[in-house]
PDB file of N, CA and C in Angstrom:
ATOM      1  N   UNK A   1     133.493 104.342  37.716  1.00  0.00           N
ATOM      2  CA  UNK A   1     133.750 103.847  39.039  1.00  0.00           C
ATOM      3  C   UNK A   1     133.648 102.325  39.062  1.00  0.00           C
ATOM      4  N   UNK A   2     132.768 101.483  38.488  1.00  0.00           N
ATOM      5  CA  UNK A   2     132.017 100.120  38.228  1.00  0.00           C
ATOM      6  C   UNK A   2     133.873  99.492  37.613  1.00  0.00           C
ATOM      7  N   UNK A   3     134.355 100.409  36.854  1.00  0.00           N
ATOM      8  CA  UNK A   3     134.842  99.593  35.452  1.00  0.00           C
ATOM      9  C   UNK A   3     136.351  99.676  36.663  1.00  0.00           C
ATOM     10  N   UNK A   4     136.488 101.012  37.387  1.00  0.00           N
ATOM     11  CA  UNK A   4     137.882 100.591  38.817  1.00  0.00           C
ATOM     12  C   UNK A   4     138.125  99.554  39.406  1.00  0.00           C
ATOM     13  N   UNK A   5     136.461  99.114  39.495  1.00  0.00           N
ATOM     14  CA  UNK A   5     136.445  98.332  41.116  1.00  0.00           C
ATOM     15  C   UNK A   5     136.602  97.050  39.833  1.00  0.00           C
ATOM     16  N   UNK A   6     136.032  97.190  39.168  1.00  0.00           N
ATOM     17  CA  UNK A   6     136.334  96.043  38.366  1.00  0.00           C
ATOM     18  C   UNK A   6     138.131  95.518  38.130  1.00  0.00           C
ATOM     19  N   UNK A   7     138.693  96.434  37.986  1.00  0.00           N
ATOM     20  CA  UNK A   7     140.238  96.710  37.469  1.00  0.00           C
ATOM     21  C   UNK A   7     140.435  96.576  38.781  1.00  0.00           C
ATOM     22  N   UNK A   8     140.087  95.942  40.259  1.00  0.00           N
ATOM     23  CA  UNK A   8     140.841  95.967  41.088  1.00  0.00           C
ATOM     24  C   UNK A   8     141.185  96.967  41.914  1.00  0.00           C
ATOM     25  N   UNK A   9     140.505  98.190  42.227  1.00  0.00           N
ATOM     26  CA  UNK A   9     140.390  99.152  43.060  1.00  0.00           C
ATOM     27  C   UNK A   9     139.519  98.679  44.260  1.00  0.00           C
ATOM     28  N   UNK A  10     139.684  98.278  45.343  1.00  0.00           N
ATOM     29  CA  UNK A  10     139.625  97.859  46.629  1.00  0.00           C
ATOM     30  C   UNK A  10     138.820  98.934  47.260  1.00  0.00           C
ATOM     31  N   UNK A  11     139.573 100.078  47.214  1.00  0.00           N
ATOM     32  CA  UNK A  11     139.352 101.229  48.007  1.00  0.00           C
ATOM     33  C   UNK A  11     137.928 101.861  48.044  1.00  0.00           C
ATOM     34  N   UNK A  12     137.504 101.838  47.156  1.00  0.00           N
ATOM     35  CA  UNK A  12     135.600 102.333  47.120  1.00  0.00           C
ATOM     36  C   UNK A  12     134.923 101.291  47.843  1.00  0.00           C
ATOM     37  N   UNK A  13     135.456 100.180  47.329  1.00  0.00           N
ATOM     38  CA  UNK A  13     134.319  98.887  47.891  1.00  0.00           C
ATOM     39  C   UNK A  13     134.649  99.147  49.401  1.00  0.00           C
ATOM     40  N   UNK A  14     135.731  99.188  50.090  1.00  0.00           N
ATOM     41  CA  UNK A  14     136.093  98.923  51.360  1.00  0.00           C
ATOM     42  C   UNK A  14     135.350 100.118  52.108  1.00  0.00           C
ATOM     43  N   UNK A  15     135.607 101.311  51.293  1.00  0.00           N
ATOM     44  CA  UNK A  15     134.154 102.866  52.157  1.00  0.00           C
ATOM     45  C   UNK A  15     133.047 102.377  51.987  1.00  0.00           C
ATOM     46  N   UNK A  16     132.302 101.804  51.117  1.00  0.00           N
ATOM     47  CA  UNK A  16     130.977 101.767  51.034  1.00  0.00           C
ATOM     48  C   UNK A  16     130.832 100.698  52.260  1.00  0.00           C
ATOM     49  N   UNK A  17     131.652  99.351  52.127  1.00  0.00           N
ATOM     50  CA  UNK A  17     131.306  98.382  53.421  1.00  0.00           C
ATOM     51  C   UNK A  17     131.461  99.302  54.571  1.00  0.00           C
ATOM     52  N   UNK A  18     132.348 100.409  54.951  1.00  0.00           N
ATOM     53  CA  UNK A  18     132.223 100.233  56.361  1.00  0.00           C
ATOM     54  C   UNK A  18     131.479 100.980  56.611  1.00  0.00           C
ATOM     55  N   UNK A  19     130.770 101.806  55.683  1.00  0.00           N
ATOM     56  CA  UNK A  19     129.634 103.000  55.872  1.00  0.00           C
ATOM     57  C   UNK A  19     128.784 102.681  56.037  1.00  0.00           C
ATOM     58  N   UNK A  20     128.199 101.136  55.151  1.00  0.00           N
ATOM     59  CA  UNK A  20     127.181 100.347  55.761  1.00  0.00           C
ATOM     60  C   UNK A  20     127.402  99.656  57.014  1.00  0.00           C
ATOM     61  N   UNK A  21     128.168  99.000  57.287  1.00  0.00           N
ATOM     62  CA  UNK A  21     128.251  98.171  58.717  1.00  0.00           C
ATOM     63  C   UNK A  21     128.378  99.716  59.882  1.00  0.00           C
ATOM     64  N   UNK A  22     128.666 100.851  59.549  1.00  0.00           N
ATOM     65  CA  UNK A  22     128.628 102.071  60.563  1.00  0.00           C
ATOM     66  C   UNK A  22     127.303 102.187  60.651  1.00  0.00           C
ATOM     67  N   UNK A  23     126.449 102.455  59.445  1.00  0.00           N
ATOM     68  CA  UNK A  23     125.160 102.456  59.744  1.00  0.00           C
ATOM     69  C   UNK A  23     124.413 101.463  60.378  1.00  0.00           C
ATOM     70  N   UNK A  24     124.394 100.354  60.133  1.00  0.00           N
ATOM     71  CA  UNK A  24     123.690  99.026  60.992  1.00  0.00           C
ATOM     72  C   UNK A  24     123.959  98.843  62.391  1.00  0.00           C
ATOM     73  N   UNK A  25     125.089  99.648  62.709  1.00  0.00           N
ATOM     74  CA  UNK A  25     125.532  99.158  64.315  1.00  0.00           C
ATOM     75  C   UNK A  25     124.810 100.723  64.857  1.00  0.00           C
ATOM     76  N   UNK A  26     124.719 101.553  63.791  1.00  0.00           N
ATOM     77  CA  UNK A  26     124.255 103.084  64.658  1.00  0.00           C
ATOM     78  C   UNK A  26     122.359 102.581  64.764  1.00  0.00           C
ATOM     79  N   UNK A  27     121.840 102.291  63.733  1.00  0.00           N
ATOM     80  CA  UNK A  27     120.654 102.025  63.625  1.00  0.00           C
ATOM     81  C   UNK A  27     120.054 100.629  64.623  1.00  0.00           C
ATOM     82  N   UNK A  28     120.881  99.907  64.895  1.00  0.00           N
ATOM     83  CA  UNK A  28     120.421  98.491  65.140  1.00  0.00           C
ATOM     84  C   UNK A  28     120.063  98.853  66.676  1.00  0.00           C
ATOM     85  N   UNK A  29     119.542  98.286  67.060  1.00  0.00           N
ATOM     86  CA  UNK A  29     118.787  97.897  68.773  1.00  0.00           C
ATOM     87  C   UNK A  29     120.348  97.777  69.471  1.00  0.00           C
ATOM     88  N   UNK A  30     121.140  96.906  69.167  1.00  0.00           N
ATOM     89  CA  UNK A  30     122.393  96.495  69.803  1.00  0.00           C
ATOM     90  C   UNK A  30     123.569  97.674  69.648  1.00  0.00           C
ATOM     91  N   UNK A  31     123.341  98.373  68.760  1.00  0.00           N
ATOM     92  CA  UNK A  31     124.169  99.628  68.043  1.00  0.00           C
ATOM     93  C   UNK A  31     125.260 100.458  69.089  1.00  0.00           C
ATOM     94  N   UNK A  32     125.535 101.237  69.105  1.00  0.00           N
ATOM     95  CA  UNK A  32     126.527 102.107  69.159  1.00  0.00           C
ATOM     96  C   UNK A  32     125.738 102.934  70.552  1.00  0.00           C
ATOM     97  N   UNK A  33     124.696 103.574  69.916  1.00  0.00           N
ATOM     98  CA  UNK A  33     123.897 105.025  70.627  1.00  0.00           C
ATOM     99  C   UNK A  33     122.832 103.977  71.604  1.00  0.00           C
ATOM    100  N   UNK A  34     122.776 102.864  71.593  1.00  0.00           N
ATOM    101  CA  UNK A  34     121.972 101.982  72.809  1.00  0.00           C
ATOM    102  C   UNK A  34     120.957 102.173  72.729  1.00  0.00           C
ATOM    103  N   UNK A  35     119.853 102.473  71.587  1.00  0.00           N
ATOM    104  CA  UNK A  35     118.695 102.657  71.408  1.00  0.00           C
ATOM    105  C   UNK A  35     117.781 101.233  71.605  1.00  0.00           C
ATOM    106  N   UNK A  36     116.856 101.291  71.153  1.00  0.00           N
ATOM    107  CA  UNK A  36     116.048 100.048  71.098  1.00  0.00           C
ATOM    108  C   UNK A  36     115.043  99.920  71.783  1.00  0.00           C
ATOM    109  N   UNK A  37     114.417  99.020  72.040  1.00  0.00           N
ATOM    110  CA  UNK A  37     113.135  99.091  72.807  1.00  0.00           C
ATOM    111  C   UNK A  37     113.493  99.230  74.345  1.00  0.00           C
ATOM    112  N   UNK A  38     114.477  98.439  74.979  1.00  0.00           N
ATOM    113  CA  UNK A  38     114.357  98.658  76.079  1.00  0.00           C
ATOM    114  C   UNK A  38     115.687  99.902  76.184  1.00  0.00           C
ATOM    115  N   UNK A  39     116.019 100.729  75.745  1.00  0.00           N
ATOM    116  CA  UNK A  39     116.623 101.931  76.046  1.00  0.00           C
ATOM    117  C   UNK A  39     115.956 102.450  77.233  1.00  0.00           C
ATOM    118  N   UNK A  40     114.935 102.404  77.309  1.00  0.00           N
ATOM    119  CA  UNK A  40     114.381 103.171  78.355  1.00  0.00           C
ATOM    120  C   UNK A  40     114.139 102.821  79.600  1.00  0.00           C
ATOM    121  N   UNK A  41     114.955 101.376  79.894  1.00  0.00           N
ATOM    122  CA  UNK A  41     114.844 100.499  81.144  1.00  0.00           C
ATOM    123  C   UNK A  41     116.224 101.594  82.033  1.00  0.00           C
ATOM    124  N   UNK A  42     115.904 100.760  83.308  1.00  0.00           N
ATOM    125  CA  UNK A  42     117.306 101.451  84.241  1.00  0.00           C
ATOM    126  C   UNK A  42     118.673 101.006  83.472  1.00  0.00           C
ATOM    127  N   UNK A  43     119.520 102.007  84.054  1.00  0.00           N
ATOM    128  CA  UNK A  43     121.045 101.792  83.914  1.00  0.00           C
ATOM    129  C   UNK A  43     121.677 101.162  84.410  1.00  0.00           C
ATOM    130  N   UNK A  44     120.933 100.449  85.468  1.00  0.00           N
ATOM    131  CA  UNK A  44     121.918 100.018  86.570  1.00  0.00           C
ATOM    132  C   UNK A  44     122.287  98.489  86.374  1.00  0.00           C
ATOM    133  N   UNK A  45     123.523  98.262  86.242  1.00  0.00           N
ATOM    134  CA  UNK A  45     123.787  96.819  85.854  1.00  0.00           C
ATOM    135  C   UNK A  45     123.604  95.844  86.431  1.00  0.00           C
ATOM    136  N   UNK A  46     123.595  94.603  86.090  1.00  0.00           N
ATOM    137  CA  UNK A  46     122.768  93.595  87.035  1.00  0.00           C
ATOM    138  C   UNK A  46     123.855  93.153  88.467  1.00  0.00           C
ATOM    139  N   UNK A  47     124.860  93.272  88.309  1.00  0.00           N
ATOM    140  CA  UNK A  47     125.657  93.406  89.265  1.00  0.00           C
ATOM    141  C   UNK A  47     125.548  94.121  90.510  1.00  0.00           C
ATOM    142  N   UNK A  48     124.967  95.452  90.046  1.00  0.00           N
ATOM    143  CA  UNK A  48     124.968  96.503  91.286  1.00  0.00           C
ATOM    144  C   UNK A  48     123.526  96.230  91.621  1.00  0.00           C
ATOM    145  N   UNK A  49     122.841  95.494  90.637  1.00  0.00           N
ATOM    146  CA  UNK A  49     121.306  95.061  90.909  1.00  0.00           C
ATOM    147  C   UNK A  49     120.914  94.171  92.164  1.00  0.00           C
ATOM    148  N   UNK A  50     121.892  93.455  91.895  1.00  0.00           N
ATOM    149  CA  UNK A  50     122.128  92.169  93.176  1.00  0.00           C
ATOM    150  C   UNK A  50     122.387  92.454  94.189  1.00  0.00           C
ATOM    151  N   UNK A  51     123.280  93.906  94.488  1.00  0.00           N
ATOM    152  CA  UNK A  51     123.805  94.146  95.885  1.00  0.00           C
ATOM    153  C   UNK A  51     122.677  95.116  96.499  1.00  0.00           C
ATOM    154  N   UNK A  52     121.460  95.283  95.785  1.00  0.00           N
ATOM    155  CA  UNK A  52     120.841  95.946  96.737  1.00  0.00           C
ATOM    156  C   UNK A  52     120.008  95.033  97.905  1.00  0.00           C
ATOM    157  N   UNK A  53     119.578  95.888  99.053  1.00  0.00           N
ATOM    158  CA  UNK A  53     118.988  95.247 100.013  1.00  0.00           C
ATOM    159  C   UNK A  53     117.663  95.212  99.818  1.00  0.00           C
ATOM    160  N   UNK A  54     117.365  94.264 100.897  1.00  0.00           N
ATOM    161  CA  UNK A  54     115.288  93.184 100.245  1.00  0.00           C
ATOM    162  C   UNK A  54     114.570  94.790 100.512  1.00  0.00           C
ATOM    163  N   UNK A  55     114.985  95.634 101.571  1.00  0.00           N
ATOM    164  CA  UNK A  55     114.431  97.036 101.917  1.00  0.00           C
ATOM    165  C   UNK A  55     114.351  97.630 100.761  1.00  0.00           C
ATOM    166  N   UNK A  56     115.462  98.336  99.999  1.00  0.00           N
ATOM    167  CA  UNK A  56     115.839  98.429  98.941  1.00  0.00           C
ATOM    168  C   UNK A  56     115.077  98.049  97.799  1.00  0.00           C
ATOM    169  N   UNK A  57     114.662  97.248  98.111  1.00  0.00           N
ATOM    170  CA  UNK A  57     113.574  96.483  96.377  1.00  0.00           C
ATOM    171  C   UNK A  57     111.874  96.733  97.179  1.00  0.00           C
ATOM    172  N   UNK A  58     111.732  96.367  97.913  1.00  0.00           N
ATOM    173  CA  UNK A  58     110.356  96.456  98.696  1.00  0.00           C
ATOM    174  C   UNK A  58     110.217  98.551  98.593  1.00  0.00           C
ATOM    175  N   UNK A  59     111.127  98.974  99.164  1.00  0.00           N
ATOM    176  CA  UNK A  59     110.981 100.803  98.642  1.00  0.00           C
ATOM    177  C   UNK A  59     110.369 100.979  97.101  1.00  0.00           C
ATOM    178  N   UNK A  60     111.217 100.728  96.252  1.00  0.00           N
ATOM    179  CA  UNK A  60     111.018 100.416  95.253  1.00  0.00           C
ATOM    180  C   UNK A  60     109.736 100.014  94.113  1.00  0.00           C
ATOM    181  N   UNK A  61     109.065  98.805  94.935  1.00  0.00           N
ATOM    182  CA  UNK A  61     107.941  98.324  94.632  1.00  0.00           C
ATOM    183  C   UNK A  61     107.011  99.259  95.008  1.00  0.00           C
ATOM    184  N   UNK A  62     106.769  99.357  95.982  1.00  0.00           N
ATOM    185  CA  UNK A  62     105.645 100.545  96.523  1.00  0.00           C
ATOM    186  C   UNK A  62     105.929 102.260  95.960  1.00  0.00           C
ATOM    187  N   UNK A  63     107.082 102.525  95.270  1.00  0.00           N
ATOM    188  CA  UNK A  63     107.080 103.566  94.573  1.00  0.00           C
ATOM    189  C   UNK A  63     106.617 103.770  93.402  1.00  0.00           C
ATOM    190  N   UNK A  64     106.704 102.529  92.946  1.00  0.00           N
ATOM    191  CA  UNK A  64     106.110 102.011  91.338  1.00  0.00           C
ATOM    192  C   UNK A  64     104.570 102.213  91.655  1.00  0.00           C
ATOM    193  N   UNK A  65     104.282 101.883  92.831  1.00  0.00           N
ATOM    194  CA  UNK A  65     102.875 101.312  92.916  1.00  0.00           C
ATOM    195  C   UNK A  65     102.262 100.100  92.621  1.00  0.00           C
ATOM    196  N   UNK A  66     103.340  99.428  92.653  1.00  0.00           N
ATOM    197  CA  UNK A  66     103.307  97.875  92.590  1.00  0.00           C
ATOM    198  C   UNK A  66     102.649  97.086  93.637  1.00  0.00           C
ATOM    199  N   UNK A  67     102.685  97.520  95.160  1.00  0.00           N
ATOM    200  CA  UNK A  67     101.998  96.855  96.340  1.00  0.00           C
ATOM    201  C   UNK A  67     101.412  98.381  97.021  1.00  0.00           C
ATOM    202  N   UNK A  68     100.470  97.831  97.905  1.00  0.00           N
ATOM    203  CA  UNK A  68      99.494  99.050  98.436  1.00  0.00           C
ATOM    204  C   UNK A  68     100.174  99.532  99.641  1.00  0.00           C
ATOM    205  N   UNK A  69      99.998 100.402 100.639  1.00  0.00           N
ATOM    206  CA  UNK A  69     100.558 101.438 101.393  1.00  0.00           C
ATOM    207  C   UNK A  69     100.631  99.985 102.621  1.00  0.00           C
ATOM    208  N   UNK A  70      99.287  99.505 103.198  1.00  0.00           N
ATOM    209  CA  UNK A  70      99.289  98.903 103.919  1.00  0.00           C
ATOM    210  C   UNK A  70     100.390  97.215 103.266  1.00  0.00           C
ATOM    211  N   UNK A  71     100.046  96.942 102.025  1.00  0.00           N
ATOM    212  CA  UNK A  71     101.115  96.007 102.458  1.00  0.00           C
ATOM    213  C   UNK A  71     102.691  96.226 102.562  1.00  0.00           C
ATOM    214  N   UNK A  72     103.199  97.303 101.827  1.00  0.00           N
ATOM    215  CA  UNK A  72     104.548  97.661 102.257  1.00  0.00           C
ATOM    216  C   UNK A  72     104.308  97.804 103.919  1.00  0.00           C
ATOM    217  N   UNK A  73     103.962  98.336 104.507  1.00  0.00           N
ATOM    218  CA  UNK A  73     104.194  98.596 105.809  1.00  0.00           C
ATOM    219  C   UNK A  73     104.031  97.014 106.307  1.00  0.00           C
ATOM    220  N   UNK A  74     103.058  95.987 106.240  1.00  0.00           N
ATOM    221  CA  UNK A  74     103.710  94.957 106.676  1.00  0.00           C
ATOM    222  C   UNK A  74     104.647  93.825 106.601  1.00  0.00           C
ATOM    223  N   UNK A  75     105.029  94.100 104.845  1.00  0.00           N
ATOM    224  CA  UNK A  75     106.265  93.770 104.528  1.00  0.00           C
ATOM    225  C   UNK A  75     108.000  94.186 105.155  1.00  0.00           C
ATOM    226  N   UNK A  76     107.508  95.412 105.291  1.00  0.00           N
ATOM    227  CA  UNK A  76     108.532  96.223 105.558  1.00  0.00           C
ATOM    228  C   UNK A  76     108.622  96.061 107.287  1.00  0.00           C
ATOM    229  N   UNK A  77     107.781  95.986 108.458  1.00  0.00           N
ATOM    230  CA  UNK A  77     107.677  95.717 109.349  1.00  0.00           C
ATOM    231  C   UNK A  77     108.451  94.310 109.496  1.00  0.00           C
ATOM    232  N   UNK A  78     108.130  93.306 109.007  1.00  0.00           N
ATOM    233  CA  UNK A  78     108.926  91.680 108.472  1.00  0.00           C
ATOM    234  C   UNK A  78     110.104  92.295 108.665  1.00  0.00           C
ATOM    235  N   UNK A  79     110.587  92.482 108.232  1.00  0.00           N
ATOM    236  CA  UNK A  79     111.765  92.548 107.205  1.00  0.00           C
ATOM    237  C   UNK A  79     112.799  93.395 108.225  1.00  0.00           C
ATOM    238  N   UNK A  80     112.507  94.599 108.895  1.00  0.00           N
ATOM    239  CA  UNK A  80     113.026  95.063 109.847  1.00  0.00           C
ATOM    240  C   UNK A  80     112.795  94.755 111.539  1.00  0.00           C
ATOM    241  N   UNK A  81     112.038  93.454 111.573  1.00  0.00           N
ATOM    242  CA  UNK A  81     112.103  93.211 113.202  1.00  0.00           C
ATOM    243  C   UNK A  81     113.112  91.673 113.248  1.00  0.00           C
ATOM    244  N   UNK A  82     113.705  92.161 114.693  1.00  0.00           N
ATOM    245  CA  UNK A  82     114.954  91.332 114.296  1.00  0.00           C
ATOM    246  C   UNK A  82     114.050  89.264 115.274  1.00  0.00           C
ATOM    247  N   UNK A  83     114.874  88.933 114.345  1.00  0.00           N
ATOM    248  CA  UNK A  83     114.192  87.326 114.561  1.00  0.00           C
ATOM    249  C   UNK A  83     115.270  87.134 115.538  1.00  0.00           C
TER     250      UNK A  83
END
């Protein structure tokens, strides 16, 4: 096989490269199957991220358990009385 590729047979070398570069893009963080550390973040793209409302993110926070019962309610009170 060594003494082909030597003689100019292309064709082995060119499977083995793309079998490796198939593997590095399947394996890699950036890859194919979207693995990686943050795989496990939301789906939602930063686009549709932006169009949500301040209600919308304040729900959110207090579902996480990020702010306490009483301050969502006076956040959320803000936020829905009209100025």
């Amino acid at each position: 096989m060594l003494r082909r590729y030597q003689e100019g047979d292309v064709g082995t070398a060119m499977v083995v490269m793309m079998v490796a570069v198939m593997m590095i893009a399947f394996f890699s963080p950036w890859g194919m199957h979207g693995g990686g550390r943050d795989s496990h973040k939301s789906a939602t793209p930063p686009a549709a991220e932006a169009n949500r409302s301040a209600l919308d993110l304040l729900d959110e926070q207090y579902v996480r358990g990020e702010i306490s019962r009483e301050e969502y309610l006076r956040k959320r009170e803000d936020l829905t009385t009209p100025r």
